[in-house]
PDB file of N, CA and C in Angstrom:
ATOM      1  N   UNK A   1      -1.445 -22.621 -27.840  1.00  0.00           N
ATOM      2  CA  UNK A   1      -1.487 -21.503 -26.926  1.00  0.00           C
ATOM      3  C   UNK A   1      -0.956 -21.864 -25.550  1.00  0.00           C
ATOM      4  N   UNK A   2      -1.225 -23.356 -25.457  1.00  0.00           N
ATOM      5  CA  UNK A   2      -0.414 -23.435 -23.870  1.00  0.00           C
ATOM      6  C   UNK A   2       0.976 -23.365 -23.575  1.00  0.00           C
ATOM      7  N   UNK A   3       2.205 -22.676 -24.877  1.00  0.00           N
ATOM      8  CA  UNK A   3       3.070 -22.689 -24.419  1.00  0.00           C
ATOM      9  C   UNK A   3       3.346 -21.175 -24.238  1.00  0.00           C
ATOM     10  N   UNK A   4       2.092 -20.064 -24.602  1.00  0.00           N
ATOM     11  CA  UNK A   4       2.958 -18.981 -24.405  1.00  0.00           C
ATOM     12  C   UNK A   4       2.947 -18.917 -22.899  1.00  0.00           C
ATOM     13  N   UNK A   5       3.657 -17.648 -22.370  1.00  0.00           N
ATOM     14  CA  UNK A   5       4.059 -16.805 -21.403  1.00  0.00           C
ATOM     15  C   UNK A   5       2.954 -15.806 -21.303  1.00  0.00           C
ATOM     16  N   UNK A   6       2.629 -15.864 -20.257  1.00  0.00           N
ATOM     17  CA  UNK A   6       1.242 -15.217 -19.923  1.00  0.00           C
ATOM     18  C   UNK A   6       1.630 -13.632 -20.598  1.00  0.00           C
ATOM     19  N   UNK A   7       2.560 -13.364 -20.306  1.00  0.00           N
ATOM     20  CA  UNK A   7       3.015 -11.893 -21.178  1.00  0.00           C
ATOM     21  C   UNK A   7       2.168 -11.639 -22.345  1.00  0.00           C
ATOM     22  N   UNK A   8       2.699 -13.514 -23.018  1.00  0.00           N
ATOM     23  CA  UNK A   8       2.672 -13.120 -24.659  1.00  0.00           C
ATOM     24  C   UNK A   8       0.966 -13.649 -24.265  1.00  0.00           C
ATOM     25  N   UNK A   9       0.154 -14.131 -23.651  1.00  0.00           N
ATOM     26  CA  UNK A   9      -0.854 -14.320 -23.524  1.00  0.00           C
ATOM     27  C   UNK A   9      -1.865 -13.043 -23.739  1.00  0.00           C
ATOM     28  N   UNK A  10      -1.287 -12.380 -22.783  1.00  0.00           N
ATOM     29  CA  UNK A  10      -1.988 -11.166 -22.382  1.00  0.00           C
ATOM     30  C   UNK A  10      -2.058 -10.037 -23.672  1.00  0.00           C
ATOM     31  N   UNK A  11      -1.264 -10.174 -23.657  1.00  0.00           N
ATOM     32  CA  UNK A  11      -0.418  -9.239 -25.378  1.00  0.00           C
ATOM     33  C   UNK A  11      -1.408  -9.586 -26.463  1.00  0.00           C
ATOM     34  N   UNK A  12      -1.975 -11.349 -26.939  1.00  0.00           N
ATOM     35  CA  UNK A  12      -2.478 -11.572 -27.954  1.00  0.00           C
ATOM     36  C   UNK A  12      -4.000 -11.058 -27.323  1.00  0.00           C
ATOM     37  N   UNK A  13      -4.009 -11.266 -26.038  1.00  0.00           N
ATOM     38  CA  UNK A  13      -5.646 -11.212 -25.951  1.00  0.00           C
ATOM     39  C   UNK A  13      -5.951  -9.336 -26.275  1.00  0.00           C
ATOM     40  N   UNK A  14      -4.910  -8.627 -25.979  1.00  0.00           N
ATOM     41  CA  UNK A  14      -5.193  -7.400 -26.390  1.00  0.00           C
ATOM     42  C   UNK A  14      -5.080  -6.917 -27.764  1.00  0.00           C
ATOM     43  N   UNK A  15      -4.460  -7.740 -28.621  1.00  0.00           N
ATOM     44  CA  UNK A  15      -4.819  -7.838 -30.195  1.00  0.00           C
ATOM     45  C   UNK A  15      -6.127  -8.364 -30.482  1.00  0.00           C
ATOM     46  N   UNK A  16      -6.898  -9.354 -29.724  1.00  0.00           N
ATOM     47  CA  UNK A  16      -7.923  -9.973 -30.074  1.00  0.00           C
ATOM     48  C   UNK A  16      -9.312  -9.049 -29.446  1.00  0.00           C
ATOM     49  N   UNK A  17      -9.144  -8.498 -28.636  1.00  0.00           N
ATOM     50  CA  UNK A  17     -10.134  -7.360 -27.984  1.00  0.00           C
ATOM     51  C   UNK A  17      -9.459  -6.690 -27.704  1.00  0.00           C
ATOM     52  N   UNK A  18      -9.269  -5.037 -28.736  1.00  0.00           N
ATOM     53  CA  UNK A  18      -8.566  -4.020 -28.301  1.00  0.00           C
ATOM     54  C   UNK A  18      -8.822  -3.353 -26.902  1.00  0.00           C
ATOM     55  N   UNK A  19     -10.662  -3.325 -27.591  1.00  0.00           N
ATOM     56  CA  UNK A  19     -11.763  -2.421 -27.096  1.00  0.00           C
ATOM     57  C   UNK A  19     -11.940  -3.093 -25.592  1.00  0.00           C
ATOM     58  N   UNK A  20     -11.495  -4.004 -25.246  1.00  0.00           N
ATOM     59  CA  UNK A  20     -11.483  -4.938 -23.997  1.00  0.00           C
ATOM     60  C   UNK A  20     -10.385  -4.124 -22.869  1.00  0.00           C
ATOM     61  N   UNK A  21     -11.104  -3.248 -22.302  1.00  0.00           N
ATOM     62  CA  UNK A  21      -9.847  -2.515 -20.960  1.00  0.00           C
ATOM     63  C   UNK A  21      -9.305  -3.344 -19.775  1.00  0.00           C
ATOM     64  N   UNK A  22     -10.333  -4.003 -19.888  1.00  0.00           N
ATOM     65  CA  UNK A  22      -9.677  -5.456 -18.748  1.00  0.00           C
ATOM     66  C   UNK A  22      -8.343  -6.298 -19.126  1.00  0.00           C
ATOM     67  N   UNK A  23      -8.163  -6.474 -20.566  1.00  0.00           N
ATOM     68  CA  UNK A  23      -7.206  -6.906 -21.059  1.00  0.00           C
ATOM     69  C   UNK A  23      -5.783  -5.985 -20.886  1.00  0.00           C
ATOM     70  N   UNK A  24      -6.020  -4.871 -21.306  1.00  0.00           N
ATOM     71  CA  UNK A  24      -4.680  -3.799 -21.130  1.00  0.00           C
ATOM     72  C   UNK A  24      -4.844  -3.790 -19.503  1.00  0.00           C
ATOM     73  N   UNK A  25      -6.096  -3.546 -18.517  1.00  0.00           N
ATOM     74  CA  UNK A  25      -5.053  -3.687 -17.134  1.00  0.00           C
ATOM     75  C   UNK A  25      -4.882  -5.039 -16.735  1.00  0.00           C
ATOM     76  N   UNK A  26      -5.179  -6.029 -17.459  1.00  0.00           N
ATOM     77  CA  UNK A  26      -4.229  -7.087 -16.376  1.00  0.00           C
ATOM     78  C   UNK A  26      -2.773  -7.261 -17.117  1.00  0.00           C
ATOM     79  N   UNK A  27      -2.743  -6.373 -18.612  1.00  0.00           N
ATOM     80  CA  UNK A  27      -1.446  -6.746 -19.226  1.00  0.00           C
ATOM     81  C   UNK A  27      -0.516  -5.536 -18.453  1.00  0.00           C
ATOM     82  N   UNK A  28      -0.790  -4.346 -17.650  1.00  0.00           N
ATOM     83  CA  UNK A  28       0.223  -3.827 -17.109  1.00  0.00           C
ATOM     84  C   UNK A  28       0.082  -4.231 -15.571  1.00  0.00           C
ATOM     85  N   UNK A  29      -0.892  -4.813 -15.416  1.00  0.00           N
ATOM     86  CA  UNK A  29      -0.345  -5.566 -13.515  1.00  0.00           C
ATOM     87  C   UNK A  29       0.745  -6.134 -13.935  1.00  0.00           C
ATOM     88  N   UNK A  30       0.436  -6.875 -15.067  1.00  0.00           N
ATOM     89  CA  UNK A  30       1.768  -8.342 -15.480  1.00  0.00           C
ATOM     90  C   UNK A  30       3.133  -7.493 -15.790  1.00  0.00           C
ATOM     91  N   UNK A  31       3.482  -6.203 -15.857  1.00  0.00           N
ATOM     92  CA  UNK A  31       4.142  -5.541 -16.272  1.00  0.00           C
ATOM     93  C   UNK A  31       4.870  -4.074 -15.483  1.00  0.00           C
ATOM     94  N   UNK A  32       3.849  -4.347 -13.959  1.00  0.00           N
ATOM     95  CA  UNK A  32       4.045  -3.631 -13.333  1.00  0.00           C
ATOM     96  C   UNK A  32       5.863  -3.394 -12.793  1.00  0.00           C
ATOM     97  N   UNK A  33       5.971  -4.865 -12.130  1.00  0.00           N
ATOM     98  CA  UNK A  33       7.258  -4.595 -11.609  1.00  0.00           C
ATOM     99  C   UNK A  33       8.381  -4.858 -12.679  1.00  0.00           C
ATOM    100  N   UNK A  34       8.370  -5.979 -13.509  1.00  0.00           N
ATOM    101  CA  UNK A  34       9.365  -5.646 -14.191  1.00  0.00           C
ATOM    102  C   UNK A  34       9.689  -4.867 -15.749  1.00  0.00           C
ATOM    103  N   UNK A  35       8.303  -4.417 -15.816  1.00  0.00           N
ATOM    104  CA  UNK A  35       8.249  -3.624 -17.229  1.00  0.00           C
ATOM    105  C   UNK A  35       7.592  -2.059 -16.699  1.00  0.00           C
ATOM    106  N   UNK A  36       8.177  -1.622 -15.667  1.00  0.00           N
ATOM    107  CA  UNK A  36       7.651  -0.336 -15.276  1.00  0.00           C
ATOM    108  C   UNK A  36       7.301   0.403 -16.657  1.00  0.00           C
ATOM    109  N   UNK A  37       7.992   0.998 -17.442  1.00  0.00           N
ATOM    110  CA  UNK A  37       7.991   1.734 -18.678  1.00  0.00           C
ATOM    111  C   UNK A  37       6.345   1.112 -19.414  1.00  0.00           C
ATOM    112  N   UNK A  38       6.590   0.474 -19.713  1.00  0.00           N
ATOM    113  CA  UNK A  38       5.396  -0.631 -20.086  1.00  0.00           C
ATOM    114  C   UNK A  38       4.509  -0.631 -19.849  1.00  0.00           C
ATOM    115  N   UNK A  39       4.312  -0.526 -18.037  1.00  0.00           N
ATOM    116  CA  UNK A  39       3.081  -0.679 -17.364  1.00  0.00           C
ATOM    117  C   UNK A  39       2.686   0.791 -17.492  1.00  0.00           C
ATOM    118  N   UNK A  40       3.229   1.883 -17.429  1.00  0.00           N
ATOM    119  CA  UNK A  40       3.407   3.137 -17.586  1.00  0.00           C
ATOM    120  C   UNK A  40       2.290   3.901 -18.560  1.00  0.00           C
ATOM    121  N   UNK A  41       3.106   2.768 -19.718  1.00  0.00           N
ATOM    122  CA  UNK A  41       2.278   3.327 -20.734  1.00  0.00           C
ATOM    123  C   UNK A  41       0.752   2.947 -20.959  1.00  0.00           C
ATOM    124  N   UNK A  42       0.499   1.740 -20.609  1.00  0.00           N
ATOM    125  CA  UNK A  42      -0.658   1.114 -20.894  1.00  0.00           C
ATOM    126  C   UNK A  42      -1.538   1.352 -19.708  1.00  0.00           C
ATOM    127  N   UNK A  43      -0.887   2.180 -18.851  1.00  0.00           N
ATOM    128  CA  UNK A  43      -2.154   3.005 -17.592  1.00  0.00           C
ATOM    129  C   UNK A  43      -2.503   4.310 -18.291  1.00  0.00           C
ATOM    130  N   UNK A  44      -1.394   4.780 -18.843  1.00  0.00           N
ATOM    131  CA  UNK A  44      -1.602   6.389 -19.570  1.00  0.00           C
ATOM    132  C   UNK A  44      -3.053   6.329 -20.736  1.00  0.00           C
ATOM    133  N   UNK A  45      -2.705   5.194 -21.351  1.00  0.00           N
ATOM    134  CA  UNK A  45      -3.717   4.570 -22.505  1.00  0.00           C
ATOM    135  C   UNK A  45      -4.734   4.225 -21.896  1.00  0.00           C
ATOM    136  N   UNK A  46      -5.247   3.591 -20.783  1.00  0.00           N
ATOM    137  CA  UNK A  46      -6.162   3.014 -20.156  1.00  0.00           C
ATOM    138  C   UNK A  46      -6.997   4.714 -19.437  1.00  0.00           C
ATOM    139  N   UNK A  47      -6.064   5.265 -18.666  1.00  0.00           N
ATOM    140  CA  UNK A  47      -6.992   6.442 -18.331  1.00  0.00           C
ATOM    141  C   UNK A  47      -7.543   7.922 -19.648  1.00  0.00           C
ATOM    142  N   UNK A  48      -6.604   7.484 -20.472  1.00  0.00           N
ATOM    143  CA  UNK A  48      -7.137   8.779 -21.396  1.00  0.00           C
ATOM    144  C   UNK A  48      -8.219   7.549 -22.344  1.00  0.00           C
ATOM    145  N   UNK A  49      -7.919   6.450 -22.972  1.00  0.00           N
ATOM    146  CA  UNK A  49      -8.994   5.910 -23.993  1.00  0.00           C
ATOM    147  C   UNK A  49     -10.290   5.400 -23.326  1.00  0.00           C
ATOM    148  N   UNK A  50     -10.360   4.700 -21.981  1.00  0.00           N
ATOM    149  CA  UNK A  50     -10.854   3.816 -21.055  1.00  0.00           C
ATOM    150  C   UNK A  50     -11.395   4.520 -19.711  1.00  0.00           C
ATOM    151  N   UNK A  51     -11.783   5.928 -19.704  1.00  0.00           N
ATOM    152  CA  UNK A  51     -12.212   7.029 -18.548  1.00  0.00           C
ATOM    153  C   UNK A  51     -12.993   6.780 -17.498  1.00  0.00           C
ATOM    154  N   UNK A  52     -13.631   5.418 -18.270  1.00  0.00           N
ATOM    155  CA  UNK A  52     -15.273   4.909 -17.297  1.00  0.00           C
ATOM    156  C   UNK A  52     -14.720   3.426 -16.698  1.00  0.00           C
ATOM    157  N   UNK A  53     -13.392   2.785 -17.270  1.00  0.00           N
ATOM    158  CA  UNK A  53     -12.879   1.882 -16.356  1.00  0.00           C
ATOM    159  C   UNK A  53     -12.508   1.849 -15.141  1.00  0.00           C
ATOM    160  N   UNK A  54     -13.407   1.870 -14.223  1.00  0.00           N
ATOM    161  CA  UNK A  54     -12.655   2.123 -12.577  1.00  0.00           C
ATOM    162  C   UNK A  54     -11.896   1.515 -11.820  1.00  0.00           C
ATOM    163  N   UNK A  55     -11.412   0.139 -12.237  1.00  0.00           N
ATOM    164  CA  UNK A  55     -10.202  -0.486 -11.662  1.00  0.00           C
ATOM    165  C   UNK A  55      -8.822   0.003 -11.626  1.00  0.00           C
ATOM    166  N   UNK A  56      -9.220   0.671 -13.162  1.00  0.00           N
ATOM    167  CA  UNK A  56      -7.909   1.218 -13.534  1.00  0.00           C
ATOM    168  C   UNK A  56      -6.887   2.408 -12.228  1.00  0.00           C
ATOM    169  N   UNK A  57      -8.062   3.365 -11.750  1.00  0.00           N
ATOM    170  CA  UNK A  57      -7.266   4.410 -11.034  1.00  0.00           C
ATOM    171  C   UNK A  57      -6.873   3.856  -9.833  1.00  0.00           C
ATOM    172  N   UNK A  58      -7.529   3.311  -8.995  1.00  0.00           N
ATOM    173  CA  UNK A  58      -6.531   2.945  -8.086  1.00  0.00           C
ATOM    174  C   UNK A  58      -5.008   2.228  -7.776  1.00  0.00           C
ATOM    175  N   UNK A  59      -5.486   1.510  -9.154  1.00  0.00           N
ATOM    176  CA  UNK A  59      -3.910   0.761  -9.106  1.00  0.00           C
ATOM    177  C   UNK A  59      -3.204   1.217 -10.037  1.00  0.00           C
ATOM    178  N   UNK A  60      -3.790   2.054 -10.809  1.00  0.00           N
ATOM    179  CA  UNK A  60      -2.767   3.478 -11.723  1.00  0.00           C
ATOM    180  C   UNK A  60      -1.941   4.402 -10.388  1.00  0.00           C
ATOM    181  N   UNK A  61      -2.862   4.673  -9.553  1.00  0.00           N
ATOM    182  CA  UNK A  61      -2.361   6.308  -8.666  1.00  0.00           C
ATOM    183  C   UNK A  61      -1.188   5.279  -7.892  1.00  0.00           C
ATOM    184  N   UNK A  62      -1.789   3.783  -7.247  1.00  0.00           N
ATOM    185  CA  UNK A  62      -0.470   3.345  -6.166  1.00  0.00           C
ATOM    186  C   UNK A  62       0.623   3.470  -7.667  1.00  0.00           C
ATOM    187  N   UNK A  63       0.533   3.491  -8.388  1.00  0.00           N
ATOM    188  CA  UNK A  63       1.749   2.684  -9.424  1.00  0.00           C
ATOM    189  C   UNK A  63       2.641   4.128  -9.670  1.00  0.00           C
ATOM    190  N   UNK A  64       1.775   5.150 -10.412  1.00  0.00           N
ATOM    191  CA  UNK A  64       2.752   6.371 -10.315  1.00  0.00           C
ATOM    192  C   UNK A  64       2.904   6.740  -9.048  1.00  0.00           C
ATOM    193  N   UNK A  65       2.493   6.669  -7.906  1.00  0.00           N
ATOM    194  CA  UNK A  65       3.190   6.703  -6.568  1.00  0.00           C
ATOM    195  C   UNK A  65       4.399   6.258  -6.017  1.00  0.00           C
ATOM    196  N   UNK A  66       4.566   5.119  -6.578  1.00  0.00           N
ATOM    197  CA  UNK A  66       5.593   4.024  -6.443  1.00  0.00           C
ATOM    198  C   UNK A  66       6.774   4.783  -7.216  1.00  0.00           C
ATOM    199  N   UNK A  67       6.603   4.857  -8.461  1.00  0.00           N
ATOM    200  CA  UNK A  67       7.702   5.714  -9.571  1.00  0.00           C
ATOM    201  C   UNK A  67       8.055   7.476  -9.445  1.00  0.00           C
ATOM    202  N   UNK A  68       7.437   7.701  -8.256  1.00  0.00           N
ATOM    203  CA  UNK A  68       7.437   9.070  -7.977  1.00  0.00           C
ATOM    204  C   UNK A  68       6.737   9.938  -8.618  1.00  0.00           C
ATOM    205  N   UNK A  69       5.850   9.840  -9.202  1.00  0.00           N
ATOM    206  CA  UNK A  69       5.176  10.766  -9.840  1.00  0.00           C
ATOM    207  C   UNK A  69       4.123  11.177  -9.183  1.00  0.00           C
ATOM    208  N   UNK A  70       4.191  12.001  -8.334  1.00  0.00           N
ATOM    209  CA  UNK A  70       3.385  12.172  -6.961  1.00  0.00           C
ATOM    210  C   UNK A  70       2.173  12.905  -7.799  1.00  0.00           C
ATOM    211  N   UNK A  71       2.230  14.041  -8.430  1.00  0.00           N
ATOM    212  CA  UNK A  71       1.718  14.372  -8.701  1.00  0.00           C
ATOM    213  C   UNK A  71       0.566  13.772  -9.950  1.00  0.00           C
ATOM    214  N   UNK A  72       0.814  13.270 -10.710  1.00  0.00           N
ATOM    215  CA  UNK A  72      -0.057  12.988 -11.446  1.00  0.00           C
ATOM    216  C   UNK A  72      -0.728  11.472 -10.873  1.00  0.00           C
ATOM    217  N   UNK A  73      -0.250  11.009  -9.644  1.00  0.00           N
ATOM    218  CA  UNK A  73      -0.760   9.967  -8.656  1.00  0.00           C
ATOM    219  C   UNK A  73      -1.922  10.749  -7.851  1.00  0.00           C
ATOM    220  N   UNK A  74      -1.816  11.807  -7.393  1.00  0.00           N
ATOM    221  CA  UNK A  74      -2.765  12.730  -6.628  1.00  0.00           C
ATOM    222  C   UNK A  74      -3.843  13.034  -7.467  1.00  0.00           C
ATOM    223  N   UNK A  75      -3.873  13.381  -8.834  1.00  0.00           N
ATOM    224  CA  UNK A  75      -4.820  13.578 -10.100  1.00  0.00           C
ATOM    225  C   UNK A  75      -5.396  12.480 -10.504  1.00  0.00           C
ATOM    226  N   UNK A  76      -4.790  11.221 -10.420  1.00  0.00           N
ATOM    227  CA  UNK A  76      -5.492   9.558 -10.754  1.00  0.00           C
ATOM    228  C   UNK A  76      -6.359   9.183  -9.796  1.00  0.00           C
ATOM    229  N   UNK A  77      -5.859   9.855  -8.035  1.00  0.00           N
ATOM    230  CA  UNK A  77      -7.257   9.596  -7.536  1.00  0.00           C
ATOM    231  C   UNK A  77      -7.801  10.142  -7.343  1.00  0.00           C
ATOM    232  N   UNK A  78      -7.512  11.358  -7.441  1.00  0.00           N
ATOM    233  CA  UNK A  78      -8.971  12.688  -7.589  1.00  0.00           C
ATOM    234  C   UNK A  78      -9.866  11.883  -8.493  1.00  0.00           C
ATOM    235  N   UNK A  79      -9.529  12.198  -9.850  1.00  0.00           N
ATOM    236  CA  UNK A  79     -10.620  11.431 -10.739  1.00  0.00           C
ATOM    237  C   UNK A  79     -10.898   9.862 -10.453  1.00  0.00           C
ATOM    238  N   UNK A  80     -10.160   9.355  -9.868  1.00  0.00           N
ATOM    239  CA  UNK A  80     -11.118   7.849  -9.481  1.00  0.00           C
ATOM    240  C   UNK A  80     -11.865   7.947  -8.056  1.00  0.00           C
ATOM    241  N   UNK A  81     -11.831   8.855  -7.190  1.00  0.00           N
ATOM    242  CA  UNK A  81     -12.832   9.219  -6.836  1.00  0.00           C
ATOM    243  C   UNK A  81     -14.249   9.738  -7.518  1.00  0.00           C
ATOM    244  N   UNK A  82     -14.113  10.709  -8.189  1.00  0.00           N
ATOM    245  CA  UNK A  82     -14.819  11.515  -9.067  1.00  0.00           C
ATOM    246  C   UNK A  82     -15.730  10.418  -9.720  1.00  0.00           C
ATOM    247  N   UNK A  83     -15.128   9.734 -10.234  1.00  0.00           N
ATOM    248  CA  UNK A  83     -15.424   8.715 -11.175  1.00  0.00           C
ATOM    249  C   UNK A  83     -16.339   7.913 -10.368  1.00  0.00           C
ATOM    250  N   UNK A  84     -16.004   7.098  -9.507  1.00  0.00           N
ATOM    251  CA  UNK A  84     -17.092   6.271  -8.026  1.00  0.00           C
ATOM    252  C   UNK A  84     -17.678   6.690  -7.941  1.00  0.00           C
ATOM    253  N   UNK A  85     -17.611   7.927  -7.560  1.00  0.00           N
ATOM    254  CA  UNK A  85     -18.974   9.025  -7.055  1.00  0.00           C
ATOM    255  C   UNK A  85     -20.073   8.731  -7.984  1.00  0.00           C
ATOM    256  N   UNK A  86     -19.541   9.023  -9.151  1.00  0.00           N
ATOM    257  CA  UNK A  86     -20.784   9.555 -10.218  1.00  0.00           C
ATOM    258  C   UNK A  86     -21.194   7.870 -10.854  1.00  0.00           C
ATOM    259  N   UNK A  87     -20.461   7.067 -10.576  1.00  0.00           N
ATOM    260  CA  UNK A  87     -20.859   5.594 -11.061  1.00  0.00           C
ATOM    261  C   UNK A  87     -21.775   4.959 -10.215  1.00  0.00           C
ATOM    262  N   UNK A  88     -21.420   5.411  -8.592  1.00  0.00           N
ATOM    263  CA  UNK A  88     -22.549   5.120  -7.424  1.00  0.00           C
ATOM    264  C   UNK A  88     -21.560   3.906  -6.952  1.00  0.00           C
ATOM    265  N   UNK A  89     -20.313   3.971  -7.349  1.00  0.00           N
ATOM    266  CA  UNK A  89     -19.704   2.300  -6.843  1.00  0.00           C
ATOM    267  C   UNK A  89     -19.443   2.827  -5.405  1.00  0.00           C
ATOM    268  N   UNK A  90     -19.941   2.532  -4.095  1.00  0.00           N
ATOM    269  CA  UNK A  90     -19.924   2.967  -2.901  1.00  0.00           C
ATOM    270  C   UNK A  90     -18.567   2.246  -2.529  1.00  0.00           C
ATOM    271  N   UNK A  91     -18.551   0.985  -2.737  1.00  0.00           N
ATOM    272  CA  UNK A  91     -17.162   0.239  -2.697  1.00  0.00           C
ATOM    273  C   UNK A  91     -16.003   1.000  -3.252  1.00  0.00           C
ATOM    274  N   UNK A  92     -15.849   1.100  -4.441  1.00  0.00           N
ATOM    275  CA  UNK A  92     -14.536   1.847  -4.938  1.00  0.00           C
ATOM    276  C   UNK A  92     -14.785   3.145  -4.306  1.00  0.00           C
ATOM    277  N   UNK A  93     -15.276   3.935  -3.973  1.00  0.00           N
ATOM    278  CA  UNK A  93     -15.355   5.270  -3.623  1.00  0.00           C
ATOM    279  C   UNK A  93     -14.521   5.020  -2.464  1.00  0.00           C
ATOM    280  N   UNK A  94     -15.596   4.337  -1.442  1.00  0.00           N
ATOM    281  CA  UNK A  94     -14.253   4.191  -0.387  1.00  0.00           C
ATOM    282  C   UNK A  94     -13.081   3.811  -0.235  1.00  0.00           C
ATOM    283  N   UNK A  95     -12.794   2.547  -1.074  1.00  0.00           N
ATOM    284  CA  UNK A  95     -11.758   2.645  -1.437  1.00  0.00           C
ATOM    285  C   UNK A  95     -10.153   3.515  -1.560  1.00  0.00           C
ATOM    286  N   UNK A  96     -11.304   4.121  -2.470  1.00  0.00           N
ATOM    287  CA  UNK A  96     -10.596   4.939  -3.256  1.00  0.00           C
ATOM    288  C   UNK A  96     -10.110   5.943  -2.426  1.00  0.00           C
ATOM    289  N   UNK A  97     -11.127   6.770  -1.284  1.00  0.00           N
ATOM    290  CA  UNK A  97     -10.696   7.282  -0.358  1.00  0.00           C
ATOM    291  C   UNK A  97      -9.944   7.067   0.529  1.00  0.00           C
ATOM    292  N   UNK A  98      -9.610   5.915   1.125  1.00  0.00           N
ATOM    293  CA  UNK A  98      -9.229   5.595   1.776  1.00  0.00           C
ATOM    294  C   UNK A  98      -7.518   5.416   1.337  1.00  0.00           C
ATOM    295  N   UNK A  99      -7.348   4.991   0.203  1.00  0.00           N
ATOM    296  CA  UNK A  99      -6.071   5.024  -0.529  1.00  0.00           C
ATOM    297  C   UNK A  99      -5.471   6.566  -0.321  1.00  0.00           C
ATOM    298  N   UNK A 100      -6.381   7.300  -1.184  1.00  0.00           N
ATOM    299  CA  UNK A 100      -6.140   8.801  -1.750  1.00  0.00           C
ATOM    300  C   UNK A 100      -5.796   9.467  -0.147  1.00  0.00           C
ATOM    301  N   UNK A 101      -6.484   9.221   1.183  1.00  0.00           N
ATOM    302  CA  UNK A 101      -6.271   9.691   2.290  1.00  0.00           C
ATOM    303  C   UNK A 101      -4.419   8.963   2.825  1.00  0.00           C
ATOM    304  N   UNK A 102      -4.530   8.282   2.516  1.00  0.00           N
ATOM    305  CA  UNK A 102      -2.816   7.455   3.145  1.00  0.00           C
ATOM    306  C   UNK A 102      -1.685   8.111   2.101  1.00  0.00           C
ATOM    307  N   UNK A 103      -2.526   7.997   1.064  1.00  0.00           N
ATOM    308  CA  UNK A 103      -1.611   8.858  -0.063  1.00  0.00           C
ATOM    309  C   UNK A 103      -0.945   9.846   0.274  1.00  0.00           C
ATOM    310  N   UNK A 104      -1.918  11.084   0.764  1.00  0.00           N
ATOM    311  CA  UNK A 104      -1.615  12.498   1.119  1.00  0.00           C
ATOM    312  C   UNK A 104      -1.177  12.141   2.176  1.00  0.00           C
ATOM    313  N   UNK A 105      -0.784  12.039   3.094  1.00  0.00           N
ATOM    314  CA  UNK A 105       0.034  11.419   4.774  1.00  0.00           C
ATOM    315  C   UNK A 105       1.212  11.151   4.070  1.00  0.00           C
ATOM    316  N   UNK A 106       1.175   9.948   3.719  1.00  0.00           N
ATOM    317  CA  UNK A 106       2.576   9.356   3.036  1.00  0.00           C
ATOM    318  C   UNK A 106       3.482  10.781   2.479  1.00  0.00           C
ATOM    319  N   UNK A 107       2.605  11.374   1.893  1.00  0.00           N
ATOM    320  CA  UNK A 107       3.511  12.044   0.694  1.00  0.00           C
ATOM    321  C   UNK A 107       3.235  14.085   1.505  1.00  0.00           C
ATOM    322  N   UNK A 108       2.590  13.882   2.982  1.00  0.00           N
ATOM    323  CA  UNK A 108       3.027  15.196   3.413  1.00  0.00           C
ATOM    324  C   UNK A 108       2.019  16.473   3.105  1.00  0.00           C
ATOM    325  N   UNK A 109       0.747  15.951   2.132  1.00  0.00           N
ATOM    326  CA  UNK A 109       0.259  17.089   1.370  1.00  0.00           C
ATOM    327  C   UNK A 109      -0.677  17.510   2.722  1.00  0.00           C
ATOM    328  N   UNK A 110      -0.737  18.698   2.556  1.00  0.00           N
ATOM    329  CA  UNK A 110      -2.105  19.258   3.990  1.00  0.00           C
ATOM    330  C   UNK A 110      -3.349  19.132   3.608  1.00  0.00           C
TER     331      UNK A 110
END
């Protein structure tokens, strides 16, 4: 195993624990910049299979932000707000706000 590529690392550990959501998001951080498509997909999979994972939305909403998808970036942190709230994570909430507030500036919304 010490010669794969953390890629192929990441890849087997998500064959070995599907059910493991930590595994699919550190396999699309690893995939963020040069496997956009990739990382894409395995945030899409992470927020519809994985709903109660809260790492996931914040660095889902910067990511479709980044690729222009303003809109369904504005909906990733609605619900990862939503999501903090009702989990009690006072940390990610703010967070999360605090993102979701630079968000709307950045991108003009009133």
């Amino acid at each position: 195993m010490a010669n794969l590529t953390r890629w192929e690392l990441l890849k087997q550990f998500t064959k070995d624990e599907p059910e493991n959501p930590f595994n699919w998001y550190a396999l699309a951080l690893e995939f963020r910049e040069e496997k956009p498509q990739e990382a894409k997909e395995i945030f899409e999979m992470l927020l519809k299979d994985f709903k109660s994972y809260l790492p996931t939305y914040y660095t889902a909403a910067s990511f479709f932000s980044e690729i222009e998808e303003i809109e369904e970036a504005k909906k990733i942190y609605e619900n990862g707000i939503e999501l903090a709230s009702s989990q009690q994570n006072q940390k990610a909430l703010q967070e999360l706000k605090n993102a979701y507030q630079n968000f709307l500036f950045e991108n003009d919304f009133d």
